[in-house]
Protein backbone atom coordinates (compact mmCIF):
# COMPACT_ATOMS: atom_id res chain seq x y z
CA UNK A 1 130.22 147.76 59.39
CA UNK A 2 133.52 146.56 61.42
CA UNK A 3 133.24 143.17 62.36
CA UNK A 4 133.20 142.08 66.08
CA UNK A 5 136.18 141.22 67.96
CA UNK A 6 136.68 138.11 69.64
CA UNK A 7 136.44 139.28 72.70
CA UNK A 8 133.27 141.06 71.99
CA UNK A 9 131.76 137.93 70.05
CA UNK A 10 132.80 135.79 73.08
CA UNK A 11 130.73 137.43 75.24
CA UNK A 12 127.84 137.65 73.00
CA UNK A 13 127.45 134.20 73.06
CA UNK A 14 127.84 133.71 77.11
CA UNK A 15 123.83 133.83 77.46
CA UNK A 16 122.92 131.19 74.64
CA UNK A 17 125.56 128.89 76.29
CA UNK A 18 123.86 128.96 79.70
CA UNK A 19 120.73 128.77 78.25
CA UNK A 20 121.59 125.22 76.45
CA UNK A 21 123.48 124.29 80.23
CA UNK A 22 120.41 125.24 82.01
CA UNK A 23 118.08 122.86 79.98
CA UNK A 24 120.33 119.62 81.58
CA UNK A 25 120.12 121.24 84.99
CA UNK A 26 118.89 118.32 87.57
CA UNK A 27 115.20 119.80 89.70
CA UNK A 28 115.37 120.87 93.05
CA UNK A 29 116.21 118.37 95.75
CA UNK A 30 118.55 115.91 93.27
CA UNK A 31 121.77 115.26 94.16
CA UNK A 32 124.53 117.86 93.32
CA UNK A 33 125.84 116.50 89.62
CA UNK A 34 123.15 114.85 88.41
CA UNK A 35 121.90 115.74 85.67
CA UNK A 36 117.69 115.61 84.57
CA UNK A 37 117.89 112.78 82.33
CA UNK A 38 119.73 110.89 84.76
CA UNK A 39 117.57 111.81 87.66
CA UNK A 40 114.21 110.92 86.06
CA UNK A 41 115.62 107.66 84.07
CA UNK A 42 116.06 105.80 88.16
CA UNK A 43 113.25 103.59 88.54
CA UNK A 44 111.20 104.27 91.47
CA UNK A 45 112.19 102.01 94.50
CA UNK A 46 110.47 101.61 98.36
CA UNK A 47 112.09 102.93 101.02
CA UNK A 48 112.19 100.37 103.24
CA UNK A 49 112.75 96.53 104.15
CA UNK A 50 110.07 93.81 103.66
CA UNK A 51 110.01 90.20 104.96
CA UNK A 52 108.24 87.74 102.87
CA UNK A 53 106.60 84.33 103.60
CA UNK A 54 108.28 81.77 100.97
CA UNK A 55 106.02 78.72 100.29
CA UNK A 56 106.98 75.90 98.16
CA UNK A 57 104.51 72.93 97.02
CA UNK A 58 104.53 70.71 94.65
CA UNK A 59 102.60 69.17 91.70
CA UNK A 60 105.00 66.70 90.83
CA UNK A 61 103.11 63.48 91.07
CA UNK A 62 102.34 60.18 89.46
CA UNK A 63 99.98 61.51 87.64
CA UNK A 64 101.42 64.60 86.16
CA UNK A 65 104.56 62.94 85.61
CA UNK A 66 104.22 59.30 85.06
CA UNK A 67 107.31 58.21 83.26
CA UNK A 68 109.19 56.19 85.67
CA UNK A 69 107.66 58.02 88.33
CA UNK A 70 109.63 57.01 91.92
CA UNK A 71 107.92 55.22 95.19
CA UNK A 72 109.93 57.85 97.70
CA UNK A 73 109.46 61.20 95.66
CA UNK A 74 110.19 63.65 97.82
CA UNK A 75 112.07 67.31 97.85
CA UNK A 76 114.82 68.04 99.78
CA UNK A 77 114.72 71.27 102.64
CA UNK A 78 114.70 74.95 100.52
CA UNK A 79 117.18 76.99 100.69
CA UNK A 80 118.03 80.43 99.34
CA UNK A 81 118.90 84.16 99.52
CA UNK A 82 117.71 88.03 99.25
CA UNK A 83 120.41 89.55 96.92
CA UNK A 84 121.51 91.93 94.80
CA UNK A 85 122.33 91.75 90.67
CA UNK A 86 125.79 90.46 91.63
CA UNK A 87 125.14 87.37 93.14
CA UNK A 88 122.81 84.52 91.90
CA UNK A 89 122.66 80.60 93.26
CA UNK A 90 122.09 79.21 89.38
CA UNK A 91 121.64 80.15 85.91
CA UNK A 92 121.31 78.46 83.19
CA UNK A 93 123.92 78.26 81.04
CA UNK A 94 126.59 78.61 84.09
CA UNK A 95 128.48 75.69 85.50
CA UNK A 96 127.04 74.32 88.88
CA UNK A 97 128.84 75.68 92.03
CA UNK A 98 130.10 73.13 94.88
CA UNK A 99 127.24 74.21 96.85
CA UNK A 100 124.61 73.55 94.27
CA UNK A 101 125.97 70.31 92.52
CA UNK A 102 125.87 69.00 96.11
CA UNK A 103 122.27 70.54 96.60
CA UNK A 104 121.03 68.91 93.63
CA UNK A 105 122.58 65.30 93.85
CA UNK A 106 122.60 65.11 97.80
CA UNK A 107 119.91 67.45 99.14
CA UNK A 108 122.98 69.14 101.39
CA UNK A 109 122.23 72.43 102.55
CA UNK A 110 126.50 72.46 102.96
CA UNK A 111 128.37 73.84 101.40
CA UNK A 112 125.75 76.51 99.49
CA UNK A 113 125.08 77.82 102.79
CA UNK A 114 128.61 78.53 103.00
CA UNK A 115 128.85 80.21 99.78
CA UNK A 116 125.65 82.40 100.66
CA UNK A 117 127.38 83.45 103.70
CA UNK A 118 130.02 84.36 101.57
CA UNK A 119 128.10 86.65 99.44
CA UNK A 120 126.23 87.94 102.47
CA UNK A 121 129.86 89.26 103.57
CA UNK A 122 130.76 90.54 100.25
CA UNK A 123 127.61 93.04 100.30
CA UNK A 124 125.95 91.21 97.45
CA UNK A 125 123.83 89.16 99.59
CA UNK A 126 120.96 90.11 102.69
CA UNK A 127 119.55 86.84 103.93
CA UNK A 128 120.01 82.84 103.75
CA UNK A 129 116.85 81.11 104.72
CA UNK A 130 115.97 77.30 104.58
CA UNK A 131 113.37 74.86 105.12
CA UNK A 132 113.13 71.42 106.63
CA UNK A 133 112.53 68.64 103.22
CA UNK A 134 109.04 68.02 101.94
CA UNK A 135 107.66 64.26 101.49
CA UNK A 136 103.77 64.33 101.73
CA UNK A 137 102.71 66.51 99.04
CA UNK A 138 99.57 67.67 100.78
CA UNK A 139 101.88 70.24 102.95
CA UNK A 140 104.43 72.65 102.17
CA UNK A 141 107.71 73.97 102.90
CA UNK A 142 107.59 77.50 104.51
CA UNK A 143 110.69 79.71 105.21
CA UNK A 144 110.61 83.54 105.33
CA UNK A 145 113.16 86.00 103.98
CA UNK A 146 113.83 89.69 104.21
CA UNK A 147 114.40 92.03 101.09
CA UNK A 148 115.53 95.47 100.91
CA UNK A 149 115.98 98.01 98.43
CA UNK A 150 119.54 97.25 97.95
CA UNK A 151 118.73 93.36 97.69
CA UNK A 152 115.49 92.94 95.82
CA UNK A 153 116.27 89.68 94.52
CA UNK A 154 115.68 86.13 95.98
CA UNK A 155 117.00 82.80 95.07
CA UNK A 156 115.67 79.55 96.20
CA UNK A 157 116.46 76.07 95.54
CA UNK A 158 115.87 72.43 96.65
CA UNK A 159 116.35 68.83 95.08
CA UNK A 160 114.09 66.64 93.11
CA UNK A 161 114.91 63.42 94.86
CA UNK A 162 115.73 60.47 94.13
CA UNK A 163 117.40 62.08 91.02
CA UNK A 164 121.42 62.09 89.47
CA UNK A 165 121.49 66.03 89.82
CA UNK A 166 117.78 67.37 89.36
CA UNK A 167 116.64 69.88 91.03
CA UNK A 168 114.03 72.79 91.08
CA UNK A 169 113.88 76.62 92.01
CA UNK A 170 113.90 80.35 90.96
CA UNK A 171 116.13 82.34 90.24
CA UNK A 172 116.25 86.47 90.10
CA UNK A 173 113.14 87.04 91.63
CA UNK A 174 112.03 90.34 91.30
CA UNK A 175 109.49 91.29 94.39
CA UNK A 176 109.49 95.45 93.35
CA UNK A 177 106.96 96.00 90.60
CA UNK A 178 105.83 100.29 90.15
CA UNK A 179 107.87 101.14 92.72
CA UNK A 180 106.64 98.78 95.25
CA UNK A 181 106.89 95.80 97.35
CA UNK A 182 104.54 93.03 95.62
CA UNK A 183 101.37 92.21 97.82
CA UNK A 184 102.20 88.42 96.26
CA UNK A 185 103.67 86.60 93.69
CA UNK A 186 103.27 82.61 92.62
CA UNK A 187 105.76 81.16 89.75
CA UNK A 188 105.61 77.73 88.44
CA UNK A 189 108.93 75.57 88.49
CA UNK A 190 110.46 73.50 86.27
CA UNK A 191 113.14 71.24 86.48
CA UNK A 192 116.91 71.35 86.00
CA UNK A 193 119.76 69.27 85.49
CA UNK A 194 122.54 70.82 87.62
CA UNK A 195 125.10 69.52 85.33
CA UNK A 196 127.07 67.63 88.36
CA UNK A 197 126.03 64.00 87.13
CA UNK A 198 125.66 62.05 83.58
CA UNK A 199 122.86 60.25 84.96
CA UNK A 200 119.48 59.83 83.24
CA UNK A 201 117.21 57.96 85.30
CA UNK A 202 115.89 59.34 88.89
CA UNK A 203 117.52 56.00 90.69
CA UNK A 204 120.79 55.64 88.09
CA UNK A 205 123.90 54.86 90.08
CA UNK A 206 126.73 58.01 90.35
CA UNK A 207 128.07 58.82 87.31
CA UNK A 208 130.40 62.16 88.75
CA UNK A 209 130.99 64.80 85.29
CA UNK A 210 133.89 65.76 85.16
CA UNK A 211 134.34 69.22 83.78
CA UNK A 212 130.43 70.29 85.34
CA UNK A 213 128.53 70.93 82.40
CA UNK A 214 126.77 73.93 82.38
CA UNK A 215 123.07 73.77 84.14
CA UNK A 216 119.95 73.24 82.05
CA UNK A 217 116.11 73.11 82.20
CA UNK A 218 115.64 69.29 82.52
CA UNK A 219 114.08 68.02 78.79
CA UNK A 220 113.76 64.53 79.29
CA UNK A 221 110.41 61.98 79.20
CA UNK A 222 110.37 62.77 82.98
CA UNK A 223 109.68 66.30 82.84
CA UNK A 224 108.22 67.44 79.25
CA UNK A 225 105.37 65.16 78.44
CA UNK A 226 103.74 65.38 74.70
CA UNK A 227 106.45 68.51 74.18
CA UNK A 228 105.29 70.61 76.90
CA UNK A 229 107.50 71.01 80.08
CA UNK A 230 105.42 69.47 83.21
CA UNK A 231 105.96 72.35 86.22
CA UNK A 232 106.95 70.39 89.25
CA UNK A 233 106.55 73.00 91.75
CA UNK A 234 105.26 76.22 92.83
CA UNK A 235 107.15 79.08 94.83
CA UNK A 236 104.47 82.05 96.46
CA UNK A 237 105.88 85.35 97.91
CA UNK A 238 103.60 86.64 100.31
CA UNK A 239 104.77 89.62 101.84
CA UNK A 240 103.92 89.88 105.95
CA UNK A 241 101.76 93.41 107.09
């Protein structure tokens, strides 16, 4: 039996390489190029906006946190943002900005505002949204902010005061869970060193660092108690019908 000729073999083998195309082919109604794997491997997201009533109280008191516990406790106004993954107000592990060293050791709104306007210009950013400050703990702080699918993410911060550099916050949350806008979400805070000021002691005079160290979760006697870190605030997301 002659064997086939190139040509012949060629086209013999057209059908088996569509077929094996055909199986990476994207379903009806994705967009041209994509492939099925690709298509189905996109998390679900909502289609619209949502606005979302931010409340902040705390449970930092004498009696959760005794050691050395001030006579003015009090927090500083929130403030924060709706973003995207390319923009965050803190991390741990990152060296404090202007705007939050001076958040954390004044209770200055300026300049993070500034540099959340600046994000908000760059794309990265939806919303800044602030607070007045907080000194009876038997009321909150209240701001609302407004999410969308291409800023899921909100940041929000205020100071521990008096305090060197302390404050508390969140960072990174994430209000789309299956697809959806959360109904609500609570989170407890800790504390953090900001990583502006060598201080150790809520009242201890100015001590300016100098490089910023990076920002931490606050471990000292005034905020972990018997080894366990003492929340001094909570942050709830309830979204507005």
């Amino acid at each position: 039996m002659r064997a086939l000729r190139p040509s012949v073999l060629a086209m013999a083998l057209l059908p088996l390489v569509a077929c094996g195309k055909s199986s990476k082919t994207a379903p009806p109604g994705a967009p041209p190029g994509s492939s099925a794997a690709a298509t189905a491997a996109k998390p679900a997201r909502p289609t619209g906006p949502a606005e979302y009533t931010v409340i902040i109280k705390s449970t930092w008191t004498k009696t959760t946190h005794p050691y050395q516990y001030p006579p003015d406790a009090h927090f500083s106004g929130m403030i924060g943002a709706s973003h995207n993954a390319n923009y965050t107000i803190f991390a741990i592990g990152r060296r404090p900005t202007r705007g939050l060293e001076r958040l954390s050791e004044e209770g200055k709104h300026s300049p993070l505002n500034e540099e959340i306007k600046a994000a908000i210009d760059q794309g990265n950013a939806l919303m800044l949204f602030e607070s007045g400050g907080l000194k009876n703990w038997k009321d909150s702080m209240v701001a609302t902010v407004r999410v969308d699918p291409a800023h899921p993410l909100v940041d929000v911060v205020n100071m521990v005061a008096p305090s060197p550099d302390w404050f508390t916050g969140a960072t990174d949350v994430d209000l789309i869970e299956n697809g959806a806008w959360v109904a609500r979400r609570t989170l407890m805070l800790p504390a953090y060193d900001s990583g502006g000021d060598d201080g150790t002691t809520y009242n201890a005079p100015d001590r300016d660092t100098n490089p910023k160290k990076p920002t931490t979760r606050a471990a000292s006697r005034h905020f972990v108690i018997s080894g366990k870190v003492k929340p001094v605030a909570t942050v709830t997301f309830v979204r507005k019908s």
